[in-house]
N, C-alpha and C. Protein backbone atom coordinates (compact mmCIF):
# COMPACT_ATOMS: atom_id res chain seq x y z
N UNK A 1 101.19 149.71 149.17
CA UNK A 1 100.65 150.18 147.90
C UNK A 1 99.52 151.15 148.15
N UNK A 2 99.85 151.91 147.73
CA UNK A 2 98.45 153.36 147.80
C UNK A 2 96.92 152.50 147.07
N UNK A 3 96.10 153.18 147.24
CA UNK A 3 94.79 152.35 146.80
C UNK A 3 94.24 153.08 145.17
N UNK A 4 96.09 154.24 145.24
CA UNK A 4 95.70 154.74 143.69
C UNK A 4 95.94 153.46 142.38
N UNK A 5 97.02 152.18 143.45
CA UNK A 5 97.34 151.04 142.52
C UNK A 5 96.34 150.30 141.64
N UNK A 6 94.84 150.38 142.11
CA UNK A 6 94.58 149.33 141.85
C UNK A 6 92.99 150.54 141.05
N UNK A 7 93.94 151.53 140.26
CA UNK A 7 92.82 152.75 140.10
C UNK A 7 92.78 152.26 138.42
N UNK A 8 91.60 152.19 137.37
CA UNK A 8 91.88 151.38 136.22
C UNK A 8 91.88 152.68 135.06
N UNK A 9 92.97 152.71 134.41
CA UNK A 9 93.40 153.29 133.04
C UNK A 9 92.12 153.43 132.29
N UNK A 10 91.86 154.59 131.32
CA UNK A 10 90.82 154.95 130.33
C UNK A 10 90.98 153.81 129.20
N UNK A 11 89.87 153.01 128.99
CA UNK A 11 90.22 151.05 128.45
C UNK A 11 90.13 151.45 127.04
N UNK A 12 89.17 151.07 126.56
CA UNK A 12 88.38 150.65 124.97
C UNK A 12 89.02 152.27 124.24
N UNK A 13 88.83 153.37 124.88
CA UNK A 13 88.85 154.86 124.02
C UNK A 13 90.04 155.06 123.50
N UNK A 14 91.01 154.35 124.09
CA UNK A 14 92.33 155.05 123.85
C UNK A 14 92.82 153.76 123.51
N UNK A 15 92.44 152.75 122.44
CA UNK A 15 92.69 151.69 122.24
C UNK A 15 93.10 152.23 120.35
N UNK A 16 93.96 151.84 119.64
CA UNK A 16 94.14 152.09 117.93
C UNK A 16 93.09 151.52 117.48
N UNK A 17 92.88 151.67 116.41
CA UNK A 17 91.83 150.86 115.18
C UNK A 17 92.93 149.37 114.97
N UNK A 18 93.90 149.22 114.50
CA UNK A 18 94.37 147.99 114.19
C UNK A 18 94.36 147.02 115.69
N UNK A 19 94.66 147.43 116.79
CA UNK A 19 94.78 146.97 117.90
C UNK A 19 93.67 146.17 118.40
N UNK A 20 92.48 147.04 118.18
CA UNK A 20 91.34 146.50 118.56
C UNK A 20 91.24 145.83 117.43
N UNK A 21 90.74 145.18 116.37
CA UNK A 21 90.82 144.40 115.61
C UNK A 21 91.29 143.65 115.85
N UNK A 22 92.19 143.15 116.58
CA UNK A 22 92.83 141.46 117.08
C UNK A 22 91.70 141.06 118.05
N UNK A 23 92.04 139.63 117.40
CA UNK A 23 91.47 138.84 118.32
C UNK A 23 92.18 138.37 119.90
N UNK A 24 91.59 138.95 121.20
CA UNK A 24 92.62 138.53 121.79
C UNK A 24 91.81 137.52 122.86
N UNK A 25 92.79 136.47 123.52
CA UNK A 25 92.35 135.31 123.85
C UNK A 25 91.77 135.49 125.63
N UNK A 26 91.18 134.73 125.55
CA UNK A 26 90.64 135.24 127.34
C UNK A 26 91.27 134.60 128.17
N UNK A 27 91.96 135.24 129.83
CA UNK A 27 93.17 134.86 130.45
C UNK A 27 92.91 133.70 131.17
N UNK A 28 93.98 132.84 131.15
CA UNK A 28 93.83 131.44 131.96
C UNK A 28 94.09 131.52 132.85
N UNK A 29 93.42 130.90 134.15
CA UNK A 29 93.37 131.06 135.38
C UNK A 29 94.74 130.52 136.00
N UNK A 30 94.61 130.84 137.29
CA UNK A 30 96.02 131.06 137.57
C UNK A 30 96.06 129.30 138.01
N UNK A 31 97.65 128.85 138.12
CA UNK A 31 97.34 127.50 138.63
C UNK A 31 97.28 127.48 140.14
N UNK A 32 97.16 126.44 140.96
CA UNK A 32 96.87 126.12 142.32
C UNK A 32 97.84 126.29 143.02
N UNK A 33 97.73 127.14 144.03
CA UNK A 33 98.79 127.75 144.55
C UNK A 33 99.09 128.98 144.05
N UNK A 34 98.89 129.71 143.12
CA UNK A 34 99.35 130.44 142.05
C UNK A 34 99.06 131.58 142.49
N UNK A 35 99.73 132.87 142.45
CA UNK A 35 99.29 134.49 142.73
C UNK A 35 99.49 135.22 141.06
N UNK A 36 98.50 135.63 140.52
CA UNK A 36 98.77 136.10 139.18
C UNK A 36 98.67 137.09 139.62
N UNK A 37 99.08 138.31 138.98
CA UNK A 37 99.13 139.38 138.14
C UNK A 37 98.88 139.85 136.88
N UNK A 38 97.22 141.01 137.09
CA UNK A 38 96.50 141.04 135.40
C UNK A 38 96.53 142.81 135.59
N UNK A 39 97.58 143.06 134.94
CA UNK A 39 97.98 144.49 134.18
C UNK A 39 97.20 144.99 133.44
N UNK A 40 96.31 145.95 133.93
CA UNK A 40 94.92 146.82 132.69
C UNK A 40 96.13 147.70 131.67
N UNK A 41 96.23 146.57 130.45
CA UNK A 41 97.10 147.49 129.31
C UNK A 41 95.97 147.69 128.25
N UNK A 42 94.85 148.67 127.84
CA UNK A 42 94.21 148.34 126.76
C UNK A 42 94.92 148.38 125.52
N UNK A 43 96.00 149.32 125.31
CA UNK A 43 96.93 149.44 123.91
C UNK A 43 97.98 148.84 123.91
N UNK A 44 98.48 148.85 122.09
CA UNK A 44 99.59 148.91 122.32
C UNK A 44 100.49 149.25 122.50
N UNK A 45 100.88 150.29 122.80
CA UNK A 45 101.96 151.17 123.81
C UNK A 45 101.71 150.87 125.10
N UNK A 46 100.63 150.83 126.01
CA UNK A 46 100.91 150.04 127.17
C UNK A 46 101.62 148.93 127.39
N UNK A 47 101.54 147.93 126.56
CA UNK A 47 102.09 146.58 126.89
C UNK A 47 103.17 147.00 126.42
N UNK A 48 103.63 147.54 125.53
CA UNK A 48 104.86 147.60 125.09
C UNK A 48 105.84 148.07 126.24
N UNK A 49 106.04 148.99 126.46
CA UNK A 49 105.92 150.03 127.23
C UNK A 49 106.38 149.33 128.52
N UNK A 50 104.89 148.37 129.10
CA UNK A 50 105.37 147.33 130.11
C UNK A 50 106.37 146.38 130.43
N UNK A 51 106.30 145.47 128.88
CA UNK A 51 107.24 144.27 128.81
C UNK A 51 108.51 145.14 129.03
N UNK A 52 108.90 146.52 128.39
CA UNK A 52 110.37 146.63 128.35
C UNK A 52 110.66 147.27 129.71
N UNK A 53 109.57 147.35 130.76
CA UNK A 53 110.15 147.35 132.03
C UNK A 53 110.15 146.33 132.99
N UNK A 54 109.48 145.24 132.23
CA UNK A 54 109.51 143.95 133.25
C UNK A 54 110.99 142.82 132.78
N UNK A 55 111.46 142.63 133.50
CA UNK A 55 112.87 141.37 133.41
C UNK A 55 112.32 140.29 132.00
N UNK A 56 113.13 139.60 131.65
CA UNK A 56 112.62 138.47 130.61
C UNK A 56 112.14 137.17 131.37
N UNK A 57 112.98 137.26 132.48
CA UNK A 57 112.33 135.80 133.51
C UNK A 57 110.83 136.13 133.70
N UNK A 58 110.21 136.93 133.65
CA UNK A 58 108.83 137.27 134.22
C UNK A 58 108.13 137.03 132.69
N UNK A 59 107.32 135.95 132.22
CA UNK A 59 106.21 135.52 131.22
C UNK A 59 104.98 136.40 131.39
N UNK A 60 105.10 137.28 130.10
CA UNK A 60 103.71 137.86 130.27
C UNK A 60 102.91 137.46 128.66
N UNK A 61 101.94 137.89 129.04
CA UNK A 61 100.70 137.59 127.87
C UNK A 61 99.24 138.15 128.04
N UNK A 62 98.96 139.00 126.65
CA UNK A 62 98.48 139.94 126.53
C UNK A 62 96.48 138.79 126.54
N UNK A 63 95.63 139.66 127.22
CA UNK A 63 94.80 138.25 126.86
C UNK A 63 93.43 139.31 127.63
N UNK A 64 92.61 138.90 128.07
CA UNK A 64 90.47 139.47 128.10
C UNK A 64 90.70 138.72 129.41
N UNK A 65 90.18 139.98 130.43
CA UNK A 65 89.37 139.77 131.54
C UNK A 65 88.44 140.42 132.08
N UNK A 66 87.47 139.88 132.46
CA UNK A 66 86.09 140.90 132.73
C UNK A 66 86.01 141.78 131.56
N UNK A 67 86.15 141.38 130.28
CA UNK A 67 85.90 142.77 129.46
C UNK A 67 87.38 143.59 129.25
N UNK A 68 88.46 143.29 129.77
CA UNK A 68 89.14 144.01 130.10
C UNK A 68 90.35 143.17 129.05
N UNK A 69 91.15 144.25 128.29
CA UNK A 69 92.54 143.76 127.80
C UNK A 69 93.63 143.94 128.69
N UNK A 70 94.39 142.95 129.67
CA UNK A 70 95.17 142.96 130.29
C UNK A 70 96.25 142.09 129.95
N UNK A 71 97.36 142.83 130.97
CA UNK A 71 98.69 141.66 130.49
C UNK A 71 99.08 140.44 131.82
N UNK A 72 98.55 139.53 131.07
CA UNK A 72 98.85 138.25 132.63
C UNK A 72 100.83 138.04 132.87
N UNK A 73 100.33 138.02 134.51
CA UNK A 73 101.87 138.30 134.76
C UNK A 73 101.96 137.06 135.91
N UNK A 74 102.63 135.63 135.38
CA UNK A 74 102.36 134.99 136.32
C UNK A 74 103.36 134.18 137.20
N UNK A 75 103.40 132.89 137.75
CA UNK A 75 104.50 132.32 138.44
C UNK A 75 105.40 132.86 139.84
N UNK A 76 103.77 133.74 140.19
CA UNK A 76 103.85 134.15 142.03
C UNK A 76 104.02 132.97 142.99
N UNK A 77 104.75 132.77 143.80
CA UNK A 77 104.41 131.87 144.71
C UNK A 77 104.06 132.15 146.35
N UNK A 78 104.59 133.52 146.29
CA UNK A 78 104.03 134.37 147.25
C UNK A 78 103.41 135.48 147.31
N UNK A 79 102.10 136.12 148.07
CA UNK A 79 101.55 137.22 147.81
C UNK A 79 102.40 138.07 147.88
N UNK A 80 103.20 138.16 148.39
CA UNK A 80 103.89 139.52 148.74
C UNK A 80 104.68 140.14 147.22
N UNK A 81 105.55 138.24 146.89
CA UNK A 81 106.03 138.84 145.33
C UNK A 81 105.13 139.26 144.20
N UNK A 82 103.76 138.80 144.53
CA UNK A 82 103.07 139.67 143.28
C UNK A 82 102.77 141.40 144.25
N UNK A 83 102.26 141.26 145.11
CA UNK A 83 102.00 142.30 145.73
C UNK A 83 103.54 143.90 145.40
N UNK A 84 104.42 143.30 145.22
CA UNK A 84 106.01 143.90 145.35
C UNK A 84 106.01 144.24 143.38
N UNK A 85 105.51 143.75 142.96
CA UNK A 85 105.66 143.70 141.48
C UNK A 85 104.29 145.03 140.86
N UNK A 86 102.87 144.67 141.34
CA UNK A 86 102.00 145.30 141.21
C UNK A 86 102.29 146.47 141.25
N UNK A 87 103.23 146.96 142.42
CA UNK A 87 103.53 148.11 142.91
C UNK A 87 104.74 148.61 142.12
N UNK A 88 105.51 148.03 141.50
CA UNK A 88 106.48 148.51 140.74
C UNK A 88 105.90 148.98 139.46
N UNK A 89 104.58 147.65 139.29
CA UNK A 89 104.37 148.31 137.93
C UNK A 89 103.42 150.15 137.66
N UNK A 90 102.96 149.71 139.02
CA UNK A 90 102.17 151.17 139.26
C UNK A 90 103.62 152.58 139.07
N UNK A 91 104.36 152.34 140.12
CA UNK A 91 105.14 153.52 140.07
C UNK A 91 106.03 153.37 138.94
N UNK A 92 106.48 152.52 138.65
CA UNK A 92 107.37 153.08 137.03
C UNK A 92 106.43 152.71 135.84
N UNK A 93 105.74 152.14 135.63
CA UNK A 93 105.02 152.33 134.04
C UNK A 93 103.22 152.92 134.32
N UNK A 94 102.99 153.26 135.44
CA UNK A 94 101.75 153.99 135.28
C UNK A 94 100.36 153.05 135.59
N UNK A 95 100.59 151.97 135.46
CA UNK A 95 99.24 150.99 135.18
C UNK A 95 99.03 150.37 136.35
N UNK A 96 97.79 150.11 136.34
CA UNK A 96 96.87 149.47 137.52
C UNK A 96 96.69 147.94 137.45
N UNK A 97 97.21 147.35 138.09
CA UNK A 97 96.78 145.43 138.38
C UNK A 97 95.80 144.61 139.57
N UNK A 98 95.72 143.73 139.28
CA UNK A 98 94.49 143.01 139.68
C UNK A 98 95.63 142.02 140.33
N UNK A 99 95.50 141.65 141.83
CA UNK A 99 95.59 139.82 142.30
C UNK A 99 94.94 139.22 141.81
N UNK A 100 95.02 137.98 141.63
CA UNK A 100 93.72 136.83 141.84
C UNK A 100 94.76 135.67 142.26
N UNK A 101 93.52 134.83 143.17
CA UNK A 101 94.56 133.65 143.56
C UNK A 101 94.03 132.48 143.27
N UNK A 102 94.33 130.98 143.32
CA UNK A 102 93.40 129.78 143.66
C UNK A 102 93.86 129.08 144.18
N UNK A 103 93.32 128.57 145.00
CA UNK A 103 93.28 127.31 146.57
C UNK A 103 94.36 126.34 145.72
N UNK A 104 95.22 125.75 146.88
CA UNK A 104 96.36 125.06 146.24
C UNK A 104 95.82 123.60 146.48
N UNK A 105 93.97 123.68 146.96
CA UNK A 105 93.05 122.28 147.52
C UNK A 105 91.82 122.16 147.01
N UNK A 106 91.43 121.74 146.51
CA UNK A 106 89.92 121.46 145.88
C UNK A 106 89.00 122.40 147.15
N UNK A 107 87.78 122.54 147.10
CA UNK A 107 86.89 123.24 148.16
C UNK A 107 86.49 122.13 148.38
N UNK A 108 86.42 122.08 150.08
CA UNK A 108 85.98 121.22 150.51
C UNK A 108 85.32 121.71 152.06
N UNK A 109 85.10 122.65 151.72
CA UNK A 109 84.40 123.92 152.72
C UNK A 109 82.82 123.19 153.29
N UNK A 110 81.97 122.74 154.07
CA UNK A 110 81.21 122.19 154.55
C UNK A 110 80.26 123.45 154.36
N UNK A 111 79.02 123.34 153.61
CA UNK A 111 78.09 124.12 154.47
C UNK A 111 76.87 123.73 154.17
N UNK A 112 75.44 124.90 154.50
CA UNK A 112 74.39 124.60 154.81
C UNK A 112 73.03 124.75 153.61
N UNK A 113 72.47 123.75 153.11
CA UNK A 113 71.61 124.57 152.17
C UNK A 113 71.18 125.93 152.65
N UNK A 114 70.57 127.30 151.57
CA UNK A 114 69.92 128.22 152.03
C UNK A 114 68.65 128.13 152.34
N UNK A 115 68.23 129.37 153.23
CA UNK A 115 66.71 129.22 153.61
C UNK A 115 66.11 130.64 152.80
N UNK A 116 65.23 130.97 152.87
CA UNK A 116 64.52 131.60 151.97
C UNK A 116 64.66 133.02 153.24
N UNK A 117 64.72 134.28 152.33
CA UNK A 117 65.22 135.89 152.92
C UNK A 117 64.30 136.70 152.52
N UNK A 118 63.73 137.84 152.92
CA UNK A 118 63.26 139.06 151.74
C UNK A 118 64.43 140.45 152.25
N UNK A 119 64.96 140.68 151.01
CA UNK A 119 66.51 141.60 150.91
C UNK A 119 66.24 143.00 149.97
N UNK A 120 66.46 144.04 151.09
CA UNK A 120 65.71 144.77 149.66
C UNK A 120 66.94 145.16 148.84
N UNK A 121 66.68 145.57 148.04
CA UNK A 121 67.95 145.44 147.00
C UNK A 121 68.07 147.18 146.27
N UNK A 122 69.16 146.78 146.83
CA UNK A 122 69.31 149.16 146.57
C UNK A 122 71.10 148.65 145.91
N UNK A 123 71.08 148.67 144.97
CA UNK A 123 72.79 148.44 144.25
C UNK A 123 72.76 150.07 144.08
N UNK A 124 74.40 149.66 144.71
CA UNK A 124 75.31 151.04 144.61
C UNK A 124 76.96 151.19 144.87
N UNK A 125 77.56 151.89 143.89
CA UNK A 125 79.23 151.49 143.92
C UNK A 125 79.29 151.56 145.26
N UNK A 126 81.05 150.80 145.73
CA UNK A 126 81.78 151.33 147.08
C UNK A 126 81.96 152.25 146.72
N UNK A 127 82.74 153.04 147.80
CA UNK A 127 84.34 154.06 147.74
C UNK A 127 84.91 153.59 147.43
N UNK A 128 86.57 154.64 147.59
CA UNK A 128 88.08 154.13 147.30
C UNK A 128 88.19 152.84 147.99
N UNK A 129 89.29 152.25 147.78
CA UNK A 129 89.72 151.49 149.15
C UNK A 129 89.71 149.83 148.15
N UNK A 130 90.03 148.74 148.79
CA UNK A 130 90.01 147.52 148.43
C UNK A 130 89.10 146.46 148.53
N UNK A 131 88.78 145.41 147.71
CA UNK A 131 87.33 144.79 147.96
C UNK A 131 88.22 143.63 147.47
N UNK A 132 88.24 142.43 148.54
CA UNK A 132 88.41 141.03 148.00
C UNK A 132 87.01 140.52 148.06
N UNK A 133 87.07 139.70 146.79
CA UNK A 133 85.90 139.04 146.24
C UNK A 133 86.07 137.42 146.34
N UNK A 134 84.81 136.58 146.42
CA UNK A 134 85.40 135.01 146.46
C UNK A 134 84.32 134.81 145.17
N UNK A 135 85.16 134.21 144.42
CA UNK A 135 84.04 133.67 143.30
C UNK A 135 82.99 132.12 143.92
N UNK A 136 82.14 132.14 143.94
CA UNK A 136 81.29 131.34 144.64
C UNK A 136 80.44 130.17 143.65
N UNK A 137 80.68 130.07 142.31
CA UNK A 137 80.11 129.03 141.42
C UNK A 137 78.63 129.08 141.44
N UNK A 138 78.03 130.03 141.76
CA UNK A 138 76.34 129.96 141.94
C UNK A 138 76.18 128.82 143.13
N UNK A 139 77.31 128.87 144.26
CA UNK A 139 76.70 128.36 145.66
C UNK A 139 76.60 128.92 146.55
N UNK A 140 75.72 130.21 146.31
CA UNK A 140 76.12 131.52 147.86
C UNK A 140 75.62 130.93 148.77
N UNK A 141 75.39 129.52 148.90
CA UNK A 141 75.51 129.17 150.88
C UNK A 141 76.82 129.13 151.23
N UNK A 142 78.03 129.27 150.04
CA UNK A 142 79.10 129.27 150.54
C UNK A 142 79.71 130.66 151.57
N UNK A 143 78.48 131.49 151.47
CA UNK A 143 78.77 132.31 152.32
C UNK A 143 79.23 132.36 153.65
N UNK A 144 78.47 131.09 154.35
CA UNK A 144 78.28 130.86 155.97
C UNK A 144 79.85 130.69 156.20
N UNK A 145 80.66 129.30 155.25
CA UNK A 145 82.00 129.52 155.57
C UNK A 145 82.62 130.63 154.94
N UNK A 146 82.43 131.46 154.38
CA UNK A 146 83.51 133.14 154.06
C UNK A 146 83.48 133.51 155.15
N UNK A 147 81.77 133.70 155.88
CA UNK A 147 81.68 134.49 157.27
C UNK A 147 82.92 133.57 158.17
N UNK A 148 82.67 132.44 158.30
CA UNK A 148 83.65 132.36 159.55
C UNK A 148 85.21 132.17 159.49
N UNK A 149 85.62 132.35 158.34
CA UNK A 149 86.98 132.83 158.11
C UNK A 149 87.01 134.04 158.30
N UNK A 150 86.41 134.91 157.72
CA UNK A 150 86.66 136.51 158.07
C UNK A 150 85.97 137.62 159.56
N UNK A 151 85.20 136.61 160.06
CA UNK A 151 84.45 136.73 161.39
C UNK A 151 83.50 138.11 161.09
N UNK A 152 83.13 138.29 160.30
CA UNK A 152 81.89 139.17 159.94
C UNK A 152 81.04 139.26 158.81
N UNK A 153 79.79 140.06 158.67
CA UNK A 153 79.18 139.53 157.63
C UNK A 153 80.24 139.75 156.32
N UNK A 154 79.37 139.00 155.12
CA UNK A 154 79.84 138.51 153.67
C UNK A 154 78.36 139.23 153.04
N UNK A 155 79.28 140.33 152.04
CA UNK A 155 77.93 141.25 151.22
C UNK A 155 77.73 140.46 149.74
N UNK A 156 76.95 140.48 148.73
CA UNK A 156 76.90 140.28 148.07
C UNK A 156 77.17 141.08 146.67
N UNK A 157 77.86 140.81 145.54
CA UNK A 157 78.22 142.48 144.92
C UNK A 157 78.50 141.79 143.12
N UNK A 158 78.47 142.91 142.38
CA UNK A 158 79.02 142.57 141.00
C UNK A 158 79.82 143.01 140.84
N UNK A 159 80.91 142.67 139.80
CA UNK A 159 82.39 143.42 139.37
C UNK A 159 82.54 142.64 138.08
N UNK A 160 82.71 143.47 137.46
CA UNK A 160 82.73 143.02 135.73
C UNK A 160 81.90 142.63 135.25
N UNK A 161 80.76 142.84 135.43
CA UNK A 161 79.23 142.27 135.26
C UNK A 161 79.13 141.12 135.55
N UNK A 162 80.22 140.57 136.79
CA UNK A 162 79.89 138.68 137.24
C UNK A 162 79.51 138.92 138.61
N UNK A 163 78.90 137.91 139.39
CA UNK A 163 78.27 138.14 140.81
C UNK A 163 79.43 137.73 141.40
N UNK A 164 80.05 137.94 142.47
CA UNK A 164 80.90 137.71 143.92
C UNK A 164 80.27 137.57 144.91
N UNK A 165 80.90 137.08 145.90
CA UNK A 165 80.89 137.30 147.52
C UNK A 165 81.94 138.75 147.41
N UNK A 166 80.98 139.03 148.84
CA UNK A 166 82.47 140.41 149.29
C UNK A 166 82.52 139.77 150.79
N UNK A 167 84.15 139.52 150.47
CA UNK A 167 85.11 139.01 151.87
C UNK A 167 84.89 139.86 152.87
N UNK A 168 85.44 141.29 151.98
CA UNK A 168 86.32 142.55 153.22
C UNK A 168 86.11 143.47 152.12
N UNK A 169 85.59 144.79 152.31
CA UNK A 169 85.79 145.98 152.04
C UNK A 169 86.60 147.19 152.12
N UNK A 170 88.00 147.57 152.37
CA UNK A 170 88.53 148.15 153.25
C UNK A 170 89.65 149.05 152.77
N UNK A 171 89.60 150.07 153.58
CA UNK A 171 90.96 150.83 152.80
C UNK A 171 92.55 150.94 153.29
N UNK A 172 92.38 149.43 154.11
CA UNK A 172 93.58 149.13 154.80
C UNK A 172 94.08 148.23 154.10
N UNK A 173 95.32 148.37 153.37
CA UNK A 173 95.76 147.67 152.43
C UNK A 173 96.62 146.11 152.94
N UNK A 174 96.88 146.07 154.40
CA UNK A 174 97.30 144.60 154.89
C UNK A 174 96.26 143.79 155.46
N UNK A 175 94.99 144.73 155.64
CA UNK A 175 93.81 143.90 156.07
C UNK A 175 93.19 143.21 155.19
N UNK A 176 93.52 143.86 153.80
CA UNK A 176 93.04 143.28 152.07
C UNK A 176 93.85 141.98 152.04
N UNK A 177 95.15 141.82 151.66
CA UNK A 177 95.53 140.78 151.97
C UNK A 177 96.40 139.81 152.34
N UNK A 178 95.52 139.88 153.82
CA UNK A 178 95.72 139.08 154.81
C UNK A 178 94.65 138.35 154.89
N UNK A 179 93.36 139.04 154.23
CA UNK A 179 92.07 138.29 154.32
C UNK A 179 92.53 137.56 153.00
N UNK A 180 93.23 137.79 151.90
CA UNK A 180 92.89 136.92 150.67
C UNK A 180 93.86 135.58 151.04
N UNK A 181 95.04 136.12 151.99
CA UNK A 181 95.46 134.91 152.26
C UNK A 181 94.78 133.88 152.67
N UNK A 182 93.79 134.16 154.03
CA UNK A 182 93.33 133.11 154.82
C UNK A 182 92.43 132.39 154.27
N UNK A 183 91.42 133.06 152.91
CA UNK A 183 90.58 132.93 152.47
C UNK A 183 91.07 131.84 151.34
N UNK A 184 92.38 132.07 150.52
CA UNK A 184 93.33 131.04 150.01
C UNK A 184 93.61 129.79 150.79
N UNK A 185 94.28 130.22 151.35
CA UNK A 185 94.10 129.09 152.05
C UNK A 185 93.09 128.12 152.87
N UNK A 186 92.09 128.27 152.76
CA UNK A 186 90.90 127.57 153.21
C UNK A 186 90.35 127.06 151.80
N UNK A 187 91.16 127.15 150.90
CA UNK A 187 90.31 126.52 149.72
C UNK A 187 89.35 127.37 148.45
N UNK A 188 89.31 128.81 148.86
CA UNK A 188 88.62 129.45 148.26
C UNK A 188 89.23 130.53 147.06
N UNK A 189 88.73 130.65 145.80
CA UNK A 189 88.94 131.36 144.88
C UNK A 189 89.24 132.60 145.24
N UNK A 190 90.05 133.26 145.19
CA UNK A 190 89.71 135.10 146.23
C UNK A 190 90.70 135.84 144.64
N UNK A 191 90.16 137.13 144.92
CA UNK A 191 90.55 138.29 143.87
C UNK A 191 90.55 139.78 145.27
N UNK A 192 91.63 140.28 144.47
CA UNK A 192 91.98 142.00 145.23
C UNK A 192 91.23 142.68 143.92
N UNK A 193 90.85 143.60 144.27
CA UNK A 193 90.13 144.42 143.05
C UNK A 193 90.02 146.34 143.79
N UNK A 194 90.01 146.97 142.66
CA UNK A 194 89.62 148.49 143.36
C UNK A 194 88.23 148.65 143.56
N UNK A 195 88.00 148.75 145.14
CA UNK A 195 86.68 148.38 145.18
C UNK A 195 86.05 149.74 144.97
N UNK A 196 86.35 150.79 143.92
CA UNK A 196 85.22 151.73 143.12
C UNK A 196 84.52 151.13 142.27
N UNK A 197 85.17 149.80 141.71
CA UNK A 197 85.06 149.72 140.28
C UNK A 197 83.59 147.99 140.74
N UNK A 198 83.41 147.91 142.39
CA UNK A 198 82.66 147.16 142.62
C UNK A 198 80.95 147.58 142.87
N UNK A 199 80.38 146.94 142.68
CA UNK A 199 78.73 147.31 143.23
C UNK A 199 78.12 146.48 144.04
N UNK A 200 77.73 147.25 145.26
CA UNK A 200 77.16 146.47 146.07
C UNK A 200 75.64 146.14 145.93
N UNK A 201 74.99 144.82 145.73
CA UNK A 201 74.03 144.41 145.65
C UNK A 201 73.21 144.14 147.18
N UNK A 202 74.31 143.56 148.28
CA UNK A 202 73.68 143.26 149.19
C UNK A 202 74.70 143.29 150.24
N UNK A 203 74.26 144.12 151.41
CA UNK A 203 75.34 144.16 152.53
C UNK A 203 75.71 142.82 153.33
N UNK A 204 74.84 142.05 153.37
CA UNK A 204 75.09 141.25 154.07
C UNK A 204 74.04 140.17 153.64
N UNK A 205 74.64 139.25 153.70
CA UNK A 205 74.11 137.37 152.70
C UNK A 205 73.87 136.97 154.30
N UNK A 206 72.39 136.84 154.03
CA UNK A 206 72.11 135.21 155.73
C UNK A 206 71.24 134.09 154.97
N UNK A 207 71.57 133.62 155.33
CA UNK A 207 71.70 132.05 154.53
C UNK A 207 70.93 131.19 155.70
C-alpha cells in the first residue's frame, strides 16, 4: 500500500447541510482478536459510493472517530485481510482507512512505576510515512514494555487530540505492520495511522 492510503479526504467542508445534522453514533471498538477497518467517508456520497463497492458479506456502519465520520468495516481476522481491503478501498473508491487492533488477552504486560524527567517539549507534526500508536490508558510506564517489543525508544505524540505512545515511525510499510502485529500480540491496543496527521510531543519516553 503506498503511504498515499492512509492520506485523509477534505472532512467537515464537503459534508451537506442535511448530512451533518444527523446524529451519528461513535464507533465500537473492535472485538479481541479483531482487525477493523475505519473508512474517512465524511458524506453522503462517500459511503454510498463505498457500500456499492464493498460485497454484502462485509458489515459496514457509518459512526465518529477521533472527530472523524467514518465507515467501520469489520470481522478481520487477519492483518493482511484488512490490510488487502484498505487497499482496495483506496484504489477503486478513492478513500483513506485507519487499522486498529485489540489484544485477543487482557494486558498483562509487567512494568515499572515512573521516575521523575525534565523533557523539553517542542510539539511538531511527522512526515509522510506510517505511525503505529499504542493507546496506553494514562499508564505511560507502559512504555518500558513497548520499548522492549520494538527494541528502540517509544516517543510520546497526539493524534485526534488523544495522547499515544509512538511504537514505530516509518515509511516502510511491512515494518508498520509487523510492529502492530507483535505489539498485538503481546497484549497491547495498537492503531496504523498516517503519521502526517500525528504530533510529536516527545521523542523518546524514559521512565
Amino acid at each position: 500500500m503506498s503511504t498515499t492510503s492512509f492520506a485523509y479526504a477534505a472532512l467537515i467542508g464537503g459534508m451537506s447541510s442535511g448530512f451533518a445534522q444527523q446524529t451519528i453514533p461513535n464507533c465500537q471498538p473492535p472485538n479481541a482478536g479483531e482487525y477493523l477497518l475505519l473508512v474517512v467517508s465524511p458524506t453522503a456520497d462517500n459511503q454510498k459510493q463505498l457500500r456499492s463497492a464493498l460485497p454484502p458479506k462485509l458489515k459496514t456502519i457509518t459512526c465518529q472517530y477521533l472527530n472523524e465520520t467514518v465507515t467501520r468495516i469489520g470481522g478481520f481476522n487477519k492483518i493482511d485481510d484488512a490490510n488487502r481491503w484498505a487497499r482496495y478501498v483506496s484504489n477503486i473508491v478513492g478513500l483513506s482507512a485507519i487499522i486498529t487492533t485489540r489484544p485477543t488477552a487482557p494486558d498483562i504486560v509487567q512494568s515499572q512505576p515512573p521516575q521523575q524527567q525534565t523533557v523539553n517539549y517542542n510539539p511538531q507534526a511527522l512526515g509522510e510515512g506510517f505511525a503505529v500508536l499504542v493507546d496506553y490508558y494514562n499508564r505511560p510506564e507502559l512504555a518500558n514494555s513497548v520499548q522492549q517489543v520494538v527494541g528502540g525508544n517509544v516517543g510520546f505524540v497526539s493524534y485526534g487530540q488523544r495522547p499515544y505512545l509512538l511504537a514505530v515511525y516509518t515509511t516502510n510499510q511491512s515494518e508498520a505492520y509487523n510492529t502492530l502485529q507483535k505489539l498485538n500480540d503481546r497484549g497491547f491496543v495498537t492503531s496504523i495511522v498516517d503519521s502526517r496527521k500525528v504530533i510529536m510531543l516527545r521523542s523518546t519516553v524514559r521512565l
